[in-house]
PDB file of N, CA and C in Angstrom:
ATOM      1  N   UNK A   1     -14.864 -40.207  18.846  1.00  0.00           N
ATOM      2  CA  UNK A   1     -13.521 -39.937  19.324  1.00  0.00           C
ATOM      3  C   UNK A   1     -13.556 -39.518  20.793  1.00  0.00           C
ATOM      4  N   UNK A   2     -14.595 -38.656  21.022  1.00  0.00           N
ATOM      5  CA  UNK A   2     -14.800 -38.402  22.360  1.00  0.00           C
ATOM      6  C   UNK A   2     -15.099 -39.313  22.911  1.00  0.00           C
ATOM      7  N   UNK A   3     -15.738 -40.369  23.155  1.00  0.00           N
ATOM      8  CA  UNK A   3     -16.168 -41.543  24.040  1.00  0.00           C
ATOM      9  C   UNK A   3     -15.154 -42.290  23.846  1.00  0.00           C
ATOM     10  N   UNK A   4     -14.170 -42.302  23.154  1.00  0.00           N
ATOM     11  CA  UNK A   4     -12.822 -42.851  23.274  1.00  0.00           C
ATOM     12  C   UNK A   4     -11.714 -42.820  24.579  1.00  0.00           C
ATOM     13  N   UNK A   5     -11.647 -41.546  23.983  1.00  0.00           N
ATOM     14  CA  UNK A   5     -10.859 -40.446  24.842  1.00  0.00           C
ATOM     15  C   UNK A   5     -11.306 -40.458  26.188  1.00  0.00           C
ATOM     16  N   UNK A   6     -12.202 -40.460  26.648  1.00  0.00           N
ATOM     17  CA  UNK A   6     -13.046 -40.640  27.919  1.00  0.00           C
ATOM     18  C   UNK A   6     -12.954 -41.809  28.732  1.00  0.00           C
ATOM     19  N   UNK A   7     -12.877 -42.983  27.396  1.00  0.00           N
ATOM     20  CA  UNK A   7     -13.003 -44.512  28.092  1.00  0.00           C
ATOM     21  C   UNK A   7     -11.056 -44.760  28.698  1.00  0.00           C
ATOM     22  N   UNK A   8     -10.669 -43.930  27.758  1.00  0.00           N
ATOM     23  CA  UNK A   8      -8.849 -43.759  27.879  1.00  0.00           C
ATOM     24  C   UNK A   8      -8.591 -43.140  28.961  1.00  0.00           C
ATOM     25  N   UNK A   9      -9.433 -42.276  30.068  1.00  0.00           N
ATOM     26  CA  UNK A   9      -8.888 -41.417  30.636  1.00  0.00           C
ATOM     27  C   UNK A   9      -9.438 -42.384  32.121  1.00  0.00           C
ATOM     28  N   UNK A  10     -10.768 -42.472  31.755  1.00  0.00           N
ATOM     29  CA  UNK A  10     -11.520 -43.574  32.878  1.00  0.00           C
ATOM     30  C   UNK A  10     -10.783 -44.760  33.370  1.00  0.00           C
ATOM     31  N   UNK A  11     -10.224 -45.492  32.215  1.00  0.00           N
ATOM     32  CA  UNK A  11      -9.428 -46.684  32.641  1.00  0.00           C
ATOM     33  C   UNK A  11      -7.890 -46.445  33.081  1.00  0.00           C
ATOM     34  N   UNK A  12      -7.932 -45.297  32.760  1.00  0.00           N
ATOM     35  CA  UNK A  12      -6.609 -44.679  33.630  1.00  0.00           C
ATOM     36  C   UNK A  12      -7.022 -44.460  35.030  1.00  0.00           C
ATOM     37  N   UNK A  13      -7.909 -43.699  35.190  1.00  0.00           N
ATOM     38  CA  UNK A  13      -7.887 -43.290  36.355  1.00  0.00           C
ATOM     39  C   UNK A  13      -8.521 -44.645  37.320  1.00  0.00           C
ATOM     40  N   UNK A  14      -8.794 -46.020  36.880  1.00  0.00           N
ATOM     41  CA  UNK A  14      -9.840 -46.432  37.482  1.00  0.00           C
ATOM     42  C   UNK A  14      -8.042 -47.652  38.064  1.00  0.00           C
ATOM     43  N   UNK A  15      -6.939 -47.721  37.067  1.00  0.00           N
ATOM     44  CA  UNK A  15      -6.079 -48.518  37.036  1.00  0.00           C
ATOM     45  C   UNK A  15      -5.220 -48.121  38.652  1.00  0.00           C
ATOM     46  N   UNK A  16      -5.135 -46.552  38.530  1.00  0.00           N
ATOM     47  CA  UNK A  16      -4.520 -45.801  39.282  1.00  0.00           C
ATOM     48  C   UNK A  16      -5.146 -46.202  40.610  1.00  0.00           C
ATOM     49  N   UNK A  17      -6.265 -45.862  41.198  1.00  0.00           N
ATOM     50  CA  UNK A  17      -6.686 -46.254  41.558  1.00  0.00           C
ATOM     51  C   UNK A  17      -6.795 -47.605  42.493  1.00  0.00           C
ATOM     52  N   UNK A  18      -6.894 -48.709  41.844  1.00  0.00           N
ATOM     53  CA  UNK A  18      -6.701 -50.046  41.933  1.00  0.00           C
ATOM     54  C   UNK A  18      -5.342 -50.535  42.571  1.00  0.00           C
ATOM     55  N   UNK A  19      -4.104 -49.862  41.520  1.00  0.00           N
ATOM     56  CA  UNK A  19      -2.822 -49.376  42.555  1.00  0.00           C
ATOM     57  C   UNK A  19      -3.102 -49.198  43.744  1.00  0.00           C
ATOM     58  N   UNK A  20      -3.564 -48.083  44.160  1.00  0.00           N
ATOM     59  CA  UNK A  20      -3.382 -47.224  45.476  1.00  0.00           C
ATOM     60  C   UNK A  20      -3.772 -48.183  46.231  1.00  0.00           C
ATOM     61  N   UNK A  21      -4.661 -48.891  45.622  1.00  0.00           N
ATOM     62  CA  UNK A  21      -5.713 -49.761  46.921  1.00  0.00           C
ATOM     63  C   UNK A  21      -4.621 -51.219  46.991  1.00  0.00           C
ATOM     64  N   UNK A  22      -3.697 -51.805  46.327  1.00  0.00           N
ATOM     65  CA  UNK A  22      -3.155 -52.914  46.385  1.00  0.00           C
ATOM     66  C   UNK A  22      -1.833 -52.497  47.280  1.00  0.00           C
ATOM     67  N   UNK A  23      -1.247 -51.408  47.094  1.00  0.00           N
ATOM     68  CA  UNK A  23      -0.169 -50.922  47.403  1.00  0.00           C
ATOM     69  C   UNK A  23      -0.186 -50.256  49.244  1.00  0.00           C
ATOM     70  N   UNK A  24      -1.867 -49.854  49.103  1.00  0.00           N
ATOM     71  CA  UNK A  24      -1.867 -49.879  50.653  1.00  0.00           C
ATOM     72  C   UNK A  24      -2.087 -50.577  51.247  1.00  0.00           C
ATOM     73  N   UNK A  25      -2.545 -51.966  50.240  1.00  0.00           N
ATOM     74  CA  UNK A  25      -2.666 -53.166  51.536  1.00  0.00           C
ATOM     75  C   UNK A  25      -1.650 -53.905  51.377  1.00  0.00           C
ATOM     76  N   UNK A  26      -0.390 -53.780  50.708  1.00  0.00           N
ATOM     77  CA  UNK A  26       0.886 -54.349  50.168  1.00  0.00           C
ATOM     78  C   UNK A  26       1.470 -54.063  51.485  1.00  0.00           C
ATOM     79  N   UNK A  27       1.334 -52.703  51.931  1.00  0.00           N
ATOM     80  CA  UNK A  27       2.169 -52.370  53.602  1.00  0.00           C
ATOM     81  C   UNK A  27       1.940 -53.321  54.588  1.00  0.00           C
ATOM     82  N   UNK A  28       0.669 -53.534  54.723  1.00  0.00           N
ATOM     83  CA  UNK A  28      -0.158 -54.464  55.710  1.00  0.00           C
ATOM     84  C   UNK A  28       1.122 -56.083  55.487  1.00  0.00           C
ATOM     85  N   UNK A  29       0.667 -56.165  54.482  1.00  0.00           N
ATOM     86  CA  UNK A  29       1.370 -57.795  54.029  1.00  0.00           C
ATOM     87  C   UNK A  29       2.077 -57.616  53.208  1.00  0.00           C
ATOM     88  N   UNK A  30       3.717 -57.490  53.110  1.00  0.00           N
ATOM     89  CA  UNK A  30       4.071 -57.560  51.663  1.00  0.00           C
ATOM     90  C   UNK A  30       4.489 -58.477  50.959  1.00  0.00           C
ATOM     91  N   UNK A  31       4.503 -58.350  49.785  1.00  0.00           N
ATOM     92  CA  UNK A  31       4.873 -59.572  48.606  1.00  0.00           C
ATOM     93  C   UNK A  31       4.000 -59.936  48.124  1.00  0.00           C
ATOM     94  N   UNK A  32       2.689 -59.157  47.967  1.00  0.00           N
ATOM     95  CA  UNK A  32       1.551 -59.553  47.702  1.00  0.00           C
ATOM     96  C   UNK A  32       1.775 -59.112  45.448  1.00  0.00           C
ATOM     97  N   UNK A  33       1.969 -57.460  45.587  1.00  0.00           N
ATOM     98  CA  UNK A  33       2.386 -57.029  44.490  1.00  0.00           C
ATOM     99  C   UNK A  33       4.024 -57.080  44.168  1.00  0.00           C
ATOM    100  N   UNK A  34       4.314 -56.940  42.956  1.00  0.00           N
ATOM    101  CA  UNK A  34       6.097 -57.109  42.823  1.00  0.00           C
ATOM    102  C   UNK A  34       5.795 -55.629  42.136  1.00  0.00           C
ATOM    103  N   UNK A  35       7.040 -55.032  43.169  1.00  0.00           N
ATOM    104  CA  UNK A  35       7.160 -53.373  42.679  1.00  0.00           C
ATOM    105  C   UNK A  35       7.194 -53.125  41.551  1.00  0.00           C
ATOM    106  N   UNK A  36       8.080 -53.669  40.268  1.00  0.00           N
ATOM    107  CA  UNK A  36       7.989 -53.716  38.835  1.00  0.00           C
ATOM    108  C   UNK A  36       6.830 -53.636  37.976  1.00  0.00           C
ATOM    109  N   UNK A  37       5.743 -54.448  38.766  1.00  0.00           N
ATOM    110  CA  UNK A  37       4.416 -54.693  38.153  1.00  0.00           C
ATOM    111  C   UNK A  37       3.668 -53.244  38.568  1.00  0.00           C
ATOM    112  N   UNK A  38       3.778 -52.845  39.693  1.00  0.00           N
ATOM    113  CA  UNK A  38       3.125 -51.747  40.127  1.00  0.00           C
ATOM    114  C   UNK A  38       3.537 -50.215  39.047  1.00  0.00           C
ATOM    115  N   UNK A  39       4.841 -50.331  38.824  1.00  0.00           N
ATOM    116  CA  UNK A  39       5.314 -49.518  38.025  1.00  0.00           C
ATOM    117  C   UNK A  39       5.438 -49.076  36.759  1.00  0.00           C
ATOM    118  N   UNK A  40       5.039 -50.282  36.239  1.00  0.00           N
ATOM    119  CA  UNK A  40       4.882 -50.661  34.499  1.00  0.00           C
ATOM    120  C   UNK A  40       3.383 -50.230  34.592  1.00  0.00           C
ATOM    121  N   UNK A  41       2.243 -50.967  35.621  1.00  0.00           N
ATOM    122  CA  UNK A  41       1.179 -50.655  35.645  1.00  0.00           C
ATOM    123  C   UNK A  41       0.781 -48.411  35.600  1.00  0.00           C
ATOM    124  N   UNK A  42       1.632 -48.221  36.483  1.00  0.00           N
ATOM    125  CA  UNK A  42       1.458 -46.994  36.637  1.00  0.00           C
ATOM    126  C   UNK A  42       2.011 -46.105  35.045  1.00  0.00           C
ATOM    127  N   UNK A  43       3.306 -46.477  34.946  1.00  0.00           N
ATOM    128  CA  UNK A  43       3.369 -45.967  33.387  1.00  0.00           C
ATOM    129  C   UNK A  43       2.357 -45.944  31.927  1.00  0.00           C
ATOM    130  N   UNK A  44       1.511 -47.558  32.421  1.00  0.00           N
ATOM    131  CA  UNK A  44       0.997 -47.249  31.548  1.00  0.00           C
ATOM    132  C   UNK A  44      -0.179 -46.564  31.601  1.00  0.00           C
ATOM    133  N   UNK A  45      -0.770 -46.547  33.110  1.00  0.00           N
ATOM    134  CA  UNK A  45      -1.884 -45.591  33.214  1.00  0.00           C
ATOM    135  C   UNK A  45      -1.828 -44.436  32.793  1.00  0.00           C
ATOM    136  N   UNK A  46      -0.619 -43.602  32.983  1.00  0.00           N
ATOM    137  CA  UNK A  46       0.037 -42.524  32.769  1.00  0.00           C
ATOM    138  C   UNK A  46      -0.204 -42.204  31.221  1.00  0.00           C
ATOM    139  N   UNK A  47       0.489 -43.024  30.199  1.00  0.00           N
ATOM    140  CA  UNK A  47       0.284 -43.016  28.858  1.00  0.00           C
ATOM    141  C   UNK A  47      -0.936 -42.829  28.500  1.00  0.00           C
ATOM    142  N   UNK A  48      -2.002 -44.041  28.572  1.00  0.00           N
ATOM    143  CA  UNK A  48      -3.092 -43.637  28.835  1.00  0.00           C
ATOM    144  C   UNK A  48      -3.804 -42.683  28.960  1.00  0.00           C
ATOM    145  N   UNK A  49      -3.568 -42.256  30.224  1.00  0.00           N
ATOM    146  CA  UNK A  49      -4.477 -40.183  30.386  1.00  0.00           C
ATOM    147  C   UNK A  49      -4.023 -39.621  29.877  1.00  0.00           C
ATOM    148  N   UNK A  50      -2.542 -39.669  29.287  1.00  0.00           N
ATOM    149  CA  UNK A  50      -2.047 -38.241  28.585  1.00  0.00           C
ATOM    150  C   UNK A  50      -2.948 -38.601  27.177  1.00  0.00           C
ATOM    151  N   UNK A  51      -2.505 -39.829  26.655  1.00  0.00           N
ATOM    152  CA  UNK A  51      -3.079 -39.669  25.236  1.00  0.00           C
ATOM    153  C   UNK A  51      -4.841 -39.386  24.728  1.00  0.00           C
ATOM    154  N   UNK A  52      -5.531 -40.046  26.052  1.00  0.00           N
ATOM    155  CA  UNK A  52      -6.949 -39.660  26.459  1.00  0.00           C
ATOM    156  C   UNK A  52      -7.418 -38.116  26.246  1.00  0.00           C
ATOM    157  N   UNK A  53      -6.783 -37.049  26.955  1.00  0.00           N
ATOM    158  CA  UNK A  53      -6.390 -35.631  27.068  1.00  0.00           C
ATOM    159  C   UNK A  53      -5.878 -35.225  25.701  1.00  0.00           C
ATOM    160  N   UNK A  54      -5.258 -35.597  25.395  1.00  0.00           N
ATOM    161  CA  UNK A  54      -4.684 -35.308  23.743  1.00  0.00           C
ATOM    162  C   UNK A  54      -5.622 -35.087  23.097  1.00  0.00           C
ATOM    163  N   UNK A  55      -6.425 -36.706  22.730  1.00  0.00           N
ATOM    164  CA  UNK A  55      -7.634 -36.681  21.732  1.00  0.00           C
ATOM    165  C   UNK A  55      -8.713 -35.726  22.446  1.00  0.00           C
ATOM    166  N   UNK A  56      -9.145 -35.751  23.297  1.00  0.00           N
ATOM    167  CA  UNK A  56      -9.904 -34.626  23.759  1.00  0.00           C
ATOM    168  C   UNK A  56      -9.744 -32.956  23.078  1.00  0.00           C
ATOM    169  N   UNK A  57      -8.099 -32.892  23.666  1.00  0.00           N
ATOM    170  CA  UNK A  57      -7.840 -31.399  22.952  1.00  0.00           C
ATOM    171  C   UNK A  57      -7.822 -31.500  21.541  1.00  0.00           C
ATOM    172  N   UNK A  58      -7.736 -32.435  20.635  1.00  0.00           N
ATOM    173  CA  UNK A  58      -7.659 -32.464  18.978  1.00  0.00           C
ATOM    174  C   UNK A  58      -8.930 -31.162  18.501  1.00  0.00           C
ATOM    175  N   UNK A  59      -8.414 -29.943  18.089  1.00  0.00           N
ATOM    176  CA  UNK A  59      -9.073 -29.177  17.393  1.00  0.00           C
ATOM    177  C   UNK A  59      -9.365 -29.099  15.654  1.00  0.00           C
ATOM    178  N   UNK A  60      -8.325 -29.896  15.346  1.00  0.00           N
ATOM    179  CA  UNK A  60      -8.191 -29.389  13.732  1.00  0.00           C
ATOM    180  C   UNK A  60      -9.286 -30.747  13.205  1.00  0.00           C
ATOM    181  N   UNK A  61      -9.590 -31.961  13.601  1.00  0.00           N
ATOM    182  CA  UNK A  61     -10.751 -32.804  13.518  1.00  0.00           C
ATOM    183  C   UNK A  61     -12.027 -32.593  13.518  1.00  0.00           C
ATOM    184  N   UNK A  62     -12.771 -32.264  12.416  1.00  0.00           N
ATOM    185  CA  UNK A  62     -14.130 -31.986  12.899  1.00  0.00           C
ATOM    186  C   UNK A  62     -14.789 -33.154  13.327  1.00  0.00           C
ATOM    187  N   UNK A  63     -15.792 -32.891  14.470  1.00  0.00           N
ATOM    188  CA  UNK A  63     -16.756 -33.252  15.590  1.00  0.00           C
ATOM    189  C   UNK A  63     -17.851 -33.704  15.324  1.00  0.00           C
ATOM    190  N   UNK A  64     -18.377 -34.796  15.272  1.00  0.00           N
ATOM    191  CA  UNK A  64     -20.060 -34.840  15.370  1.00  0.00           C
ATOM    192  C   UNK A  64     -20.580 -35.000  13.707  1.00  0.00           C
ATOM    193  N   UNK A  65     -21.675 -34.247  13.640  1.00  0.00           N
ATOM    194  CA  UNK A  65     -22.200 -34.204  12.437  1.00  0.00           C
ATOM    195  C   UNK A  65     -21.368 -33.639  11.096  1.00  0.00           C
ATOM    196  N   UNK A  66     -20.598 -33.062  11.683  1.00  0.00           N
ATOM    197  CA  UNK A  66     -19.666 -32.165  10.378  1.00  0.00           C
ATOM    198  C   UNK A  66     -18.828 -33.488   9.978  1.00  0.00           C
ATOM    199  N   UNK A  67     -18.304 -34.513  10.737  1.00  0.00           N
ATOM    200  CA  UNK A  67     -17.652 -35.249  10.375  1.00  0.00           C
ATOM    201  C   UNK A  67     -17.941 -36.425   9.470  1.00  0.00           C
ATOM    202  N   UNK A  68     -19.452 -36.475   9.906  1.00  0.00           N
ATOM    203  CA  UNK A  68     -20.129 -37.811   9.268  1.00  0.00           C
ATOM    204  C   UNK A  68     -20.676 -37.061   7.733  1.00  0.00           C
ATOM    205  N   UNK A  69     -20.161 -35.722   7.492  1.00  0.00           N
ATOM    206  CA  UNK A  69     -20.820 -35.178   5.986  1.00  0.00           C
ATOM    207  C   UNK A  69     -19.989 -34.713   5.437  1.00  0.00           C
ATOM    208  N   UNK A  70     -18.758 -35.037   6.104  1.00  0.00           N
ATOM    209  CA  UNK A  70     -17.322 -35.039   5.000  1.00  0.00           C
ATOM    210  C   UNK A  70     -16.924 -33.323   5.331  1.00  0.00           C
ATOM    211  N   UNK A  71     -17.631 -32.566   5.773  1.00  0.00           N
ATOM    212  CA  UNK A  71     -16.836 -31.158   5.954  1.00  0.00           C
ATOM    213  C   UNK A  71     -15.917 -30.828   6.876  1.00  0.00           C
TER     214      UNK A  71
END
């Protein structure tokens, strides 16, 4: 669950990211990205890290070995 959660938070942050870098060269030249796309993209990065962060905080799930022995 943790390497989940991690890969959820990574591809968020890696999407975000990728934005910033299209959007600052969108100034340079524009019409390269369509604002809509940039925005849907960003929402869903957004979704993404929150729900990433979520499973992370999940306390009432046991972890690891307790999980694979049913306790």
């Amino acid at each position: 669950m943790q390497r989940i959660a991690c890969t959820m938070i990574g591809g968020a942050l890696f999407v975000v990211c990728c934005l910033v870098g299209l959007l600052l060269s969108d100034a340079l030249s524009p019409g390269r990205l369509p604002p809509m796309l940039a925005f849907y993209a960003a929402c869903g990065a957004g979704v993404s890290l929150i729900l990433g962060l979520v499973m992370l905080e999940r306390r009432d799930a046991p972890h690891g070995l307790a999980a694979l022995e049913g306790r």
